[in-house]
PDB file of N, CA and C in Angstrom:
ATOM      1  N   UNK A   1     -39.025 -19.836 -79.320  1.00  0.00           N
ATOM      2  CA  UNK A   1     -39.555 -19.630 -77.991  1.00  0.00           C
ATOM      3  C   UNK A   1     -38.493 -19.864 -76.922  1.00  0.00           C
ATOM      4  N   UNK A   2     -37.486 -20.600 -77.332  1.00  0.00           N
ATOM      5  CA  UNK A   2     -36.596 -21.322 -75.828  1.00  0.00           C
ATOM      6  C   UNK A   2     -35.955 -19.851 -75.757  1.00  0.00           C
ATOM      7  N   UNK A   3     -35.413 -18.969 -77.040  1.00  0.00           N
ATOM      8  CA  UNK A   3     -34.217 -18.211 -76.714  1.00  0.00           C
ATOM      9  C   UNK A   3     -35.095 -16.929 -76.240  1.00  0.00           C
ATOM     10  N   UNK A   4     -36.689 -16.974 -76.230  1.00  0.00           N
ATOM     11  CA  UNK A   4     -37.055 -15.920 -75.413  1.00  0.00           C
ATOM     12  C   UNK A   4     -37.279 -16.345 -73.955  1.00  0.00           C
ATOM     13  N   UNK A   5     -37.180 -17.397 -73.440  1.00  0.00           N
ATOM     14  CA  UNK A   5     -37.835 -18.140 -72.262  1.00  0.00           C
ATOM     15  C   UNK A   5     -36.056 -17.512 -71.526  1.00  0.00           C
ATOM     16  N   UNK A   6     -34.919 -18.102 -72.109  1.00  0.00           N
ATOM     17  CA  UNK A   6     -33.471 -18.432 -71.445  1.00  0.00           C
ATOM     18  C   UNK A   6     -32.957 -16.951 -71.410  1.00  0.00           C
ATOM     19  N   UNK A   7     -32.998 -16.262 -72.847  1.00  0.00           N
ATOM     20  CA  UNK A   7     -32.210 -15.231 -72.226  1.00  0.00           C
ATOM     21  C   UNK A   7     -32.292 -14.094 -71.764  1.00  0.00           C
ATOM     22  N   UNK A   8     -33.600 -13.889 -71.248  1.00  0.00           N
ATOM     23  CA  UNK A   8     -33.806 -12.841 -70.485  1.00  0.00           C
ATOM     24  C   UNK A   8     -33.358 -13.449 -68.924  1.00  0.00           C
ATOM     25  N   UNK A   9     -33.156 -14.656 -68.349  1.00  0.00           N
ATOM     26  CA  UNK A   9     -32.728 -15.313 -67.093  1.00  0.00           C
ATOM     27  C   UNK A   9     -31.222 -15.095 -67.559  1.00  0.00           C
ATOM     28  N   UNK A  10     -30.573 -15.508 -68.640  1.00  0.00           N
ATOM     29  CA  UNK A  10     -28.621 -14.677 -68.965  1.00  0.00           C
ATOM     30  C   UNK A  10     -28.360 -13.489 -68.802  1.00  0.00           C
ATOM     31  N   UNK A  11     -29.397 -12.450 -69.232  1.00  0.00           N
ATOM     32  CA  UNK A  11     -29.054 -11.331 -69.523  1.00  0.00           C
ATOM     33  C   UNK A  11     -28.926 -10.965 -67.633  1.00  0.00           C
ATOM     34  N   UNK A  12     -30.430 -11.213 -67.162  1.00  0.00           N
ATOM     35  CA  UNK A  12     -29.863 -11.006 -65.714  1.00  0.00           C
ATOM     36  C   UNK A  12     -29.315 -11.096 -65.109  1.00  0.00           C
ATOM     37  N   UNK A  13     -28.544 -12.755 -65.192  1.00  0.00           N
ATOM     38  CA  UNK A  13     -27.196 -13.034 -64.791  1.00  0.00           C
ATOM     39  C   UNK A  13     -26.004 -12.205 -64.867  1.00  0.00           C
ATOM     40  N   UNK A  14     -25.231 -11.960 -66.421  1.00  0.00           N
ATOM     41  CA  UNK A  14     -24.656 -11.025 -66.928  1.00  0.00           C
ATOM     42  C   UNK A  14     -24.500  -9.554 -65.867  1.00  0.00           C
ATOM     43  N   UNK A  15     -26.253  -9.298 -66.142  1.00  0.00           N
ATOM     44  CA  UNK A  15     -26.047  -7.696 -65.249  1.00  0.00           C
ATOM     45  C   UNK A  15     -25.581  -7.754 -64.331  1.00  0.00           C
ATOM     46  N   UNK A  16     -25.609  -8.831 -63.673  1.00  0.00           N
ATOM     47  CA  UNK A  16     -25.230  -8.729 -62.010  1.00  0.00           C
ATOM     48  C   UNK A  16     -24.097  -8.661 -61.963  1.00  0.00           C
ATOM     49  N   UNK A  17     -23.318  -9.229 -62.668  1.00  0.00           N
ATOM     50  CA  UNK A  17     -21.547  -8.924 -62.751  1.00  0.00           C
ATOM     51  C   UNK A  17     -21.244  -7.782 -63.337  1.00  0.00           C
ATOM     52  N   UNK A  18     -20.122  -6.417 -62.990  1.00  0.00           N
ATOM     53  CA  UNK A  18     -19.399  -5.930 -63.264  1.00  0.00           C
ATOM     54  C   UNK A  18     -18.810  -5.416 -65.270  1.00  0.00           C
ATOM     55  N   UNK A  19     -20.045  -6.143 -65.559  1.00  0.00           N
ATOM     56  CA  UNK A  19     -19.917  -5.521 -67.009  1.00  0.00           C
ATOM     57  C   UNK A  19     -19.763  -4.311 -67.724  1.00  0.00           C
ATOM     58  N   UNK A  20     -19.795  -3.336 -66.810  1.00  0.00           N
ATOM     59  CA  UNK A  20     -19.413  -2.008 -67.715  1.00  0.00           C
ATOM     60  C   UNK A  20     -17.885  -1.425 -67.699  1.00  0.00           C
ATOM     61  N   UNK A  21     -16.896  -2.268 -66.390  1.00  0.00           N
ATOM     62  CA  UNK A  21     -15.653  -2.336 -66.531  1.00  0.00           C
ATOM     63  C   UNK A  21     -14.693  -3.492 -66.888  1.00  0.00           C
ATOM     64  N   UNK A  22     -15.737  -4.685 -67.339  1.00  0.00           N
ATOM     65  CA  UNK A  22     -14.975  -5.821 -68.009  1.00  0.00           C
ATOM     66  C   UNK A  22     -15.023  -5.846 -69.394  1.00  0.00           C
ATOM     67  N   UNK A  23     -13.861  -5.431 -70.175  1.00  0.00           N
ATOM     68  CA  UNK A  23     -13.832  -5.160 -71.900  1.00  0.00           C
ATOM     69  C   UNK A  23     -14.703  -6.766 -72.463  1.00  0.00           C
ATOM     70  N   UNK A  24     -14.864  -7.725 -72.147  1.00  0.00           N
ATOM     71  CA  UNK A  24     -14.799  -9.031 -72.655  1.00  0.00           C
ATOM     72  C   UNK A  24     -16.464  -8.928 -72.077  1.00  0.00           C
ATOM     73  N   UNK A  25     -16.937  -8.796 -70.991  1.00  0.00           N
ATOM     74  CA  UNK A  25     -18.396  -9.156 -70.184  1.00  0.00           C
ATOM     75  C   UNK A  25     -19.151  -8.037 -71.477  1.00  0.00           C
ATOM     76  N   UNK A  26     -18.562  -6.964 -71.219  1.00  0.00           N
ATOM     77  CA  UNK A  26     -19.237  -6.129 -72.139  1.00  0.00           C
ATOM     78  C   UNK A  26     -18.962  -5.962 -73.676  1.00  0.00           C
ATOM     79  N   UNK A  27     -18.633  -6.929 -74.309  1.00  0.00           N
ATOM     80  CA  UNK A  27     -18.733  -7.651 -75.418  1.00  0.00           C
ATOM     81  C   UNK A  27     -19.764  -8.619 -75.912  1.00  0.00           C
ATOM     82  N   UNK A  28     -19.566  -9.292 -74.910  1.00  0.00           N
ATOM     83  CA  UNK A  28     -20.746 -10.716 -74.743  1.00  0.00           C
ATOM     84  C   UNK A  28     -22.189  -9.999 -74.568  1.00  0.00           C
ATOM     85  N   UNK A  29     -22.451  -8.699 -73.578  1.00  0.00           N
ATOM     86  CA  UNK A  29     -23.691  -8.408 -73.895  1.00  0.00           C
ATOM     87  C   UNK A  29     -24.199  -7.399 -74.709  1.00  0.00           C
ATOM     88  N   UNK A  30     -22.773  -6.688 -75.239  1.00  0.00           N
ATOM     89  CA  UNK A  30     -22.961  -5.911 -76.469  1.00  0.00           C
ATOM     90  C   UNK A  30     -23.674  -6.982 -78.079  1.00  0.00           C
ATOM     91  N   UNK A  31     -23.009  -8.293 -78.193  1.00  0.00           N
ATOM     92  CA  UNK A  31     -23.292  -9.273 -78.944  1.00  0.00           C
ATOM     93  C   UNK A  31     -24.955  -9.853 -78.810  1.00  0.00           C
ATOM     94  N   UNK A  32     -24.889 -10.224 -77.538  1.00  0.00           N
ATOM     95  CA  UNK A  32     -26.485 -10.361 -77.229  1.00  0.00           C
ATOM     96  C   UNK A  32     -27.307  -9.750 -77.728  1.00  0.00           C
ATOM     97  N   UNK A  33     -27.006  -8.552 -77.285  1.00  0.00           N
ATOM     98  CA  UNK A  33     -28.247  -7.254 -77.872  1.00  0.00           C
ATOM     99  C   UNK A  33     -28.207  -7.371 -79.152  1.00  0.00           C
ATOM    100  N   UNK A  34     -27.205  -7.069 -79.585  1.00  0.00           N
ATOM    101  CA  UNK A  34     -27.234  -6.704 -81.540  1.00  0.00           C
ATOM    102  C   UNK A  34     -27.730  -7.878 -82.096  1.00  0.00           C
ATOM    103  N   UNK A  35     -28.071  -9.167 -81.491  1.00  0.00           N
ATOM    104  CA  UNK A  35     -28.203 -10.264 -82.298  1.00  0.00           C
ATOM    105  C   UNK A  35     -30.059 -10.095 -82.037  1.00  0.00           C
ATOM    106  N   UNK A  36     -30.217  -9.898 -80.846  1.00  0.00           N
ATOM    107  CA  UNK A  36     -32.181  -9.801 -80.429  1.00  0.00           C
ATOM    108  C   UNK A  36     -32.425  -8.994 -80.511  1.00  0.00           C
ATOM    109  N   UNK A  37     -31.841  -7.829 -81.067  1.00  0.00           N
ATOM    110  CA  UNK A  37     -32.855  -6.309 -80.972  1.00  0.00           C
ATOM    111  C   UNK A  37     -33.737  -6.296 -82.246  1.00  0.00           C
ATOM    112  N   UNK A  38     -33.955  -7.075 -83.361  1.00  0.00           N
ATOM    113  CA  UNK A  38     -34.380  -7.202 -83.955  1.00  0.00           C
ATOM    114  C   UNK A  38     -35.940  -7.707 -83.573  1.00  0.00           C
ATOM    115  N   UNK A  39     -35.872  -8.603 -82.377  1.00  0.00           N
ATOM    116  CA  UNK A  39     -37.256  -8.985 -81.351  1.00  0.00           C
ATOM    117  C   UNK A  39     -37.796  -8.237 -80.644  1.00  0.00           C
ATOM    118  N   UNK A  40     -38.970  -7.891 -80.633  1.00  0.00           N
ATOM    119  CA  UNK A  40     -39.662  -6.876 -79.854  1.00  0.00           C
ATOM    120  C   UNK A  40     -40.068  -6.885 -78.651  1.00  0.00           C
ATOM    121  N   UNK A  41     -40.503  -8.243 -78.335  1.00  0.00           N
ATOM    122  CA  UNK A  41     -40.643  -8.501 -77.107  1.00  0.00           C
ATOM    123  C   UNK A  41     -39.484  -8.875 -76.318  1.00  0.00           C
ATOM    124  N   UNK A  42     -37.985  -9.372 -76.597  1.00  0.00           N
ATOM    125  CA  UNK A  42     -36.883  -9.535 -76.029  1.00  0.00           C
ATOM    126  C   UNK A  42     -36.037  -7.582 -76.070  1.00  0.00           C
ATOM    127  N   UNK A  43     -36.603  -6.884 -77.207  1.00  0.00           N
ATOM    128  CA  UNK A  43     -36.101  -5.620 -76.716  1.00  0.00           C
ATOM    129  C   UNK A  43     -36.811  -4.824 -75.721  1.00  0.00           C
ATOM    130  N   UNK A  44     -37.839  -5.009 -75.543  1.00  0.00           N
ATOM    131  CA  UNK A  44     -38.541  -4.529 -74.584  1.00  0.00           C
ATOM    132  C   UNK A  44     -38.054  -4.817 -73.146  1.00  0.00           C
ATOM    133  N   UNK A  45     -38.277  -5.995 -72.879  1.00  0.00           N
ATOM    134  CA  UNK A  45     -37.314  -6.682 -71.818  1.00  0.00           C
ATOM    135  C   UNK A  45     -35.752  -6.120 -71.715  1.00  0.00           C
ATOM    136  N   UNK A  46     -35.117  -6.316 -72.491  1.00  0.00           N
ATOM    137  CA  UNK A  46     -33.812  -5.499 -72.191  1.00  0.00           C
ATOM    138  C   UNK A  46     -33.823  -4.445 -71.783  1.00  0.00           C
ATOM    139  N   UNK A  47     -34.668  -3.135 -72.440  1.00  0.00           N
ATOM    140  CA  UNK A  47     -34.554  -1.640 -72.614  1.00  0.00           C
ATOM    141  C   UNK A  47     -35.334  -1.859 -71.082  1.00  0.00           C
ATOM    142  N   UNK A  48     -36.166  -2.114 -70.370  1.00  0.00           N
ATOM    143  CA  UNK A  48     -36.448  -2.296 -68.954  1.00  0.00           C
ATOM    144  C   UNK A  48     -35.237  -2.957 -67.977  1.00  0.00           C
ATOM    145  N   UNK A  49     -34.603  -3.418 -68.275  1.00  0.00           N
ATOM    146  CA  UNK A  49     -33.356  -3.825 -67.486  1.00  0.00           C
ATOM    147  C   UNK A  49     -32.009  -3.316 -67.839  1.00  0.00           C
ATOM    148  N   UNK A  50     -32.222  -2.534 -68.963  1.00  0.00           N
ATOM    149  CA  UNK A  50     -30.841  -1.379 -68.914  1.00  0.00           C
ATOM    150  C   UNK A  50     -31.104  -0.351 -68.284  1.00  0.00           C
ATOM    151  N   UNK A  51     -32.263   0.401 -68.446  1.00  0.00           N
ATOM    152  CA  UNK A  51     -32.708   1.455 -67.441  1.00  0.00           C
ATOM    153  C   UNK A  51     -32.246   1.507 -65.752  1.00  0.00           C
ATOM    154  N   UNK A  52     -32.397   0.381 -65.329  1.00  0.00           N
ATOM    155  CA  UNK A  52     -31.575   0.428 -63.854  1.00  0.00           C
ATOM    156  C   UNK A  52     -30.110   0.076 -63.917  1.00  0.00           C
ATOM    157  N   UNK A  53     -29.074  -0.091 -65.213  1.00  0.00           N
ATOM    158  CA  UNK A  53     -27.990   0.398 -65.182  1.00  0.00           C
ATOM    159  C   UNK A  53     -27.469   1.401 -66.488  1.00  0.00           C
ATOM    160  N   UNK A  54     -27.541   2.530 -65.426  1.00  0.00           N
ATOM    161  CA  UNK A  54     -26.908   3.634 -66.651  1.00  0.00           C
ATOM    162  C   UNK A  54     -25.304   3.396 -66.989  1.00  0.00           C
ATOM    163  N   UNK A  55     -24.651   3.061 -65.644  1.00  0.00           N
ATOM    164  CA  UNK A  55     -22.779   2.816 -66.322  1.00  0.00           C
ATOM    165  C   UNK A  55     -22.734   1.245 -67.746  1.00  0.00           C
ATOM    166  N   UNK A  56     -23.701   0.809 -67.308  1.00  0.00           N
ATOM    167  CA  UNK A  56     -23.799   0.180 -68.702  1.00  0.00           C
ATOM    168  C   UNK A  56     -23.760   0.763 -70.005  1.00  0.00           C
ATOM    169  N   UNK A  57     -25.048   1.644 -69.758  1.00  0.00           N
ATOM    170  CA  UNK A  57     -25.796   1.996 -71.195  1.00  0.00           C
ATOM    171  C   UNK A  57     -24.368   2.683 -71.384  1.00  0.00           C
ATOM    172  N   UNK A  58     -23.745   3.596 -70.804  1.00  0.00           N
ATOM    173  CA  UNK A  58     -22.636   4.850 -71.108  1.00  0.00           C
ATOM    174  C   UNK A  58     -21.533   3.810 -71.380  1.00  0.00           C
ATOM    175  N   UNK A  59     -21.198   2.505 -71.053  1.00  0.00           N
ATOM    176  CA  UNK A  59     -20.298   1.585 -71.539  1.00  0.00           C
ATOM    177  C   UNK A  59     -20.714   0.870 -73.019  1.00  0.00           C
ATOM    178  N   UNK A  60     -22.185   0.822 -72.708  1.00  0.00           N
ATOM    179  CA  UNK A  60     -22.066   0.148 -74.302  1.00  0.00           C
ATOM    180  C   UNK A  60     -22.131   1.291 -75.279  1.00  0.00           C
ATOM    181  N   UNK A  61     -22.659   2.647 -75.202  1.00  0.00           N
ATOM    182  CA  UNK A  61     -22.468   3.775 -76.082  1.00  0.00           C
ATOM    183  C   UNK A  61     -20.825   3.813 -76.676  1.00  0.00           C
ATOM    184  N   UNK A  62     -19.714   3.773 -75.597  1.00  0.00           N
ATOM    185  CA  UNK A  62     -18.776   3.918 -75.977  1.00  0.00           C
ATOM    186  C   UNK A  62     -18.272   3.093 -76.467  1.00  0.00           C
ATOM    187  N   UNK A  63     -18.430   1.388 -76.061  1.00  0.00           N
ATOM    188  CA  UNK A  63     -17.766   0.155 -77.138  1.00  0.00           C
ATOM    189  C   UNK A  63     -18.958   0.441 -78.685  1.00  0.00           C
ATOM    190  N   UNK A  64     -19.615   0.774 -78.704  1.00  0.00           N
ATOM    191  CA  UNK A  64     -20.426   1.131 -80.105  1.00  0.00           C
ATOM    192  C   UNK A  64     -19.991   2.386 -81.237  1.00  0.00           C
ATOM    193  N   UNK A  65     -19.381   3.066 -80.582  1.00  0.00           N
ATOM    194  CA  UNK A  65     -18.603   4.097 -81.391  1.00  0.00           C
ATOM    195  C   UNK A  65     -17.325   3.364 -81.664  1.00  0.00           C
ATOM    196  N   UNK A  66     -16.786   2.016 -81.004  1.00  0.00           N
ATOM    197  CA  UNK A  66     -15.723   1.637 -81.562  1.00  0.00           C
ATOM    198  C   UNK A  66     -15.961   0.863 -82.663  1.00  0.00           C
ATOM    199  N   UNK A  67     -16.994  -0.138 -82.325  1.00  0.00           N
ATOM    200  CA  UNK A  67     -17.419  -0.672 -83.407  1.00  0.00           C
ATOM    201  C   UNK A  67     -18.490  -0.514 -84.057  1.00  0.00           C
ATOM    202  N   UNK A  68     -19.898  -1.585 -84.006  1.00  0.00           N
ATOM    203  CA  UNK A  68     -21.175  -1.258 -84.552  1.00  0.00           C
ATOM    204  C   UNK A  68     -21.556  -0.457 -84.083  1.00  0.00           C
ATOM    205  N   UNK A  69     -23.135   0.219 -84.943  1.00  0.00           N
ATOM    206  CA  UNK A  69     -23.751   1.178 -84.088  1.00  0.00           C
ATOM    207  C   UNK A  69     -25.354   0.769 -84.337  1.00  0.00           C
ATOM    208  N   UNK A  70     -25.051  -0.524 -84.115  1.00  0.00           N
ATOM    209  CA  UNK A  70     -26.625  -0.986 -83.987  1.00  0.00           C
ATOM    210  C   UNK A  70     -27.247  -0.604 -82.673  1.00  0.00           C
ATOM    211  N   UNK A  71     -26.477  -1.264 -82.013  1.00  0.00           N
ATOM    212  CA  UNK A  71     -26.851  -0.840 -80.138  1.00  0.00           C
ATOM    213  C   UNK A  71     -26.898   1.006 -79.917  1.00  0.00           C
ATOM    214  N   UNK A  72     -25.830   1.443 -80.765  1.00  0.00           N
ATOM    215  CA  UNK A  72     -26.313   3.069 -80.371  1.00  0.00           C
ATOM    216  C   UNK A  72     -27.490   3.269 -80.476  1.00  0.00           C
ATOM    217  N   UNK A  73     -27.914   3.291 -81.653  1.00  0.00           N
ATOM    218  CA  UNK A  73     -29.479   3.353 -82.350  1.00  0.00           C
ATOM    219  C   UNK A  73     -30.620   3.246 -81.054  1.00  0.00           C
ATOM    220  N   UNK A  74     -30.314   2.331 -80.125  1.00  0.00           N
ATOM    221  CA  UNK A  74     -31.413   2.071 -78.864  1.00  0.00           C
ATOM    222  C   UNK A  74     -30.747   2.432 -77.925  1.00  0.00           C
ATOM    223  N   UNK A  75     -29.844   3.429 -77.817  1.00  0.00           N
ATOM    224  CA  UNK A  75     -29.426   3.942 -76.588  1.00  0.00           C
ATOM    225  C   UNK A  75     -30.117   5.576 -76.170  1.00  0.00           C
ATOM    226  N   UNK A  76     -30.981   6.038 -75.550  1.00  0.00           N
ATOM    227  CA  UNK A  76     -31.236   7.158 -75.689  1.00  0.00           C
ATOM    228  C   UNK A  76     -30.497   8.491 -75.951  1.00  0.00           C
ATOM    229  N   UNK A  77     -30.776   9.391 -76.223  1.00  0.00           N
ATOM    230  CA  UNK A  77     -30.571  10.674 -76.751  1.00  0.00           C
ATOM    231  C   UNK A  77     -29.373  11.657 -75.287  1.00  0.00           C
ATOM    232  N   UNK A  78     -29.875  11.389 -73.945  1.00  0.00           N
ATOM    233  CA  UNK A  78     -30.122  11.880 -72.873  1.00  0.00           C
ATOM    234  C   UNK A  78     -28.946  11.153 -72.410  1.00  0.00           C
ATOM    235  N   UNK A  79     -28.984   9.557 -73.020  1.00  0.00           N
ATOM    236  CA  UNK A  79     -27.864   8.741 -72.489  1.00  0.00           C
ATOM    237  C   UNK A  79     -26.765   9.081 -73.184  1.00  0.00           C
ATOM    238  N   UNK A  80     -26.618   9.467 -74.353  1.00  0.00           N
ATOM    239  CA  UNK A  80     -25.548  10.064 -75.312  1.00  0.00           C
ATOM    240  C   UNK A  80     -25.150  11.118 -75.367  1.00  0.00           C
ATOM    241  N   UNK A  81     -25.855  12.513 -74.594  1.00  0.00           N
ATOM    242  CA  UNK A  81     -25.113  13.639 -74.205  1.00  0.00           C
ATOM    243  C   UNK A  81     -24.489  13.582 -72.617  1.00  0.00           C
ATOM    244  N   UNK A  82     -24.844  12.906 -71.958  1.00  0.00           N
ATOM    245  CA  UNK A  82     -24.257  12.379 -70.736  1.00  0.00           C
ATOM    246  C   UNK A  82     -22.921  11.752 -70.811  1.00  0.00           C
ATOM    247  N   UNK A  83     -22.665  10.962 -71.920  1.00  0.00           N
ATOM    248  CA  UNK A  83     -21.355  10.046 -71.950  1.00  0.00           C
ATOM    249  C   UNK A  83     -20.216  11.115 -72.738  1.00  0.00           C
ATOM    250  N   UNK A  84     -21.060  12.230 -73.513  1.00  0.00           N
ATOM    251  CA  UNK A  84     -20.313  13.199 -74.412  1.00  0.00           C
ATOM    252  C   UNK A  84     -19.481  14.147 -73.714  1.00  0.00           C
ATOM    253  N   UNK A  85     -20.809  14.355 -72.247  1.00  0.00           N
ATOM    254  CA  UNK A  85     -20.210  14.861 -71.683  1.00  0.00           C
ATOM    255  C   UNK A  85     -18.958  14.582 -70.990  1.00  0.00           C
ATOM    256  N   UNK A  86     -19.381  13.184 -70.451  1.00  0.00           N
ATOM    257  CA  UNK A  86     -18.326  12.875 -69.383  1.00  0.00           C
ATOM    258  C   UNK A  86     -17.269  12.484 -70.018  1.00  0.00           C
ATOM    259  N   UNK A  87     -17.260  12.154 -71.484  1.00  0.00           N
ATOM    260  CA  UNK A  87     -15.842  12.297 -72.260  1.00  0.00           C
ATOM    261  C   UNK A  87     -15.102  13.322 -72.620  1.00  0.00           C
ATOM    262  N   UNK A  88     -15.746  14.371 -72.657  1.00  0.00           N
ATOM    263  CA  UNK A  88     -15.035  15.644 -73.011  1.00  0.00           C
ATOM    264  C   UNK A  88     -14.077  16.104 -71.734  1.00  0.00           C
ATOM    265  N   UNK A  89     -15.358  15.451 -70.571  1.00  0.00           N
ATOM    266  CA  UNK A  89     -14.420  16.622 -69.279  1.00  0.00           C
ATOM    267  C   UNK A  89     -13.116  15.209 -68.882  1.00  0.00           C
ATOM    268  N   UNK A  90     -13.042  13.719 -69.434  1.00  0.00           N
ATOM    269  CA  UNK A  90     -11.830  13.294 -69.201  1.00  0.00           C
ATOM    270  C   UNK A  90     -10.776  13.267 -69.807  1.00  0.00           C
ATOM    271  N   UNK A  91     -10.945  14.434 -70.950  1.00  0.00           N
ATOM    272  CA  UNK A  91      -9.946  14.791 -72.011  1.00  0.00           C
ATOM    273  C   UNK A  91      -9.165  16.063 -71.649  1.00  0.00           C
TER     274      UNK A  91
END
């Protein structure tokens, strides 16, 4: 119960800083996720507070093709031809 009570008050914290251009911020909440997405009621909560940042979601799509692809898996469809796109046209 505590780590559903605390880290939805971190995760908000987190968002508020600059995480989709800090390699290290967006580690820490790439880690977060992959460790609670297994919780339904803490993914729910997240997937409602990634929705109001898309340069996130398109930051964690791309640290997830480097490494795991647990977090892809809950990134939408819509959010993944968007980042395809915008990678192709910075190539």
């Amino acid at each position: 119960m505590f780590v559903r009570e605390v880290l939805p008050n971190y995760m908000i914290g987190m968002l508020s800083l600059p995480v989709h251009s800090t390699p290290y911020l967006l580690r820490v909440v790439s880690d977060v996720l992959e460790k609670h997405l297994d919780d339904n009621f803490l993914k729910e909560i997240f997937k409602s507070m990634l929705k109001e940042k898309p340069q996130l979601i398109t930051a964690l799509y791309a640290s997830s093709k480097v490494g795991t692809r647990r977090v892809d898996k809950h990134i939408s469809t819509k959010e993944r031809r968007k980042f395809e796109i915008q990678e192709g046209q910075s190539s």
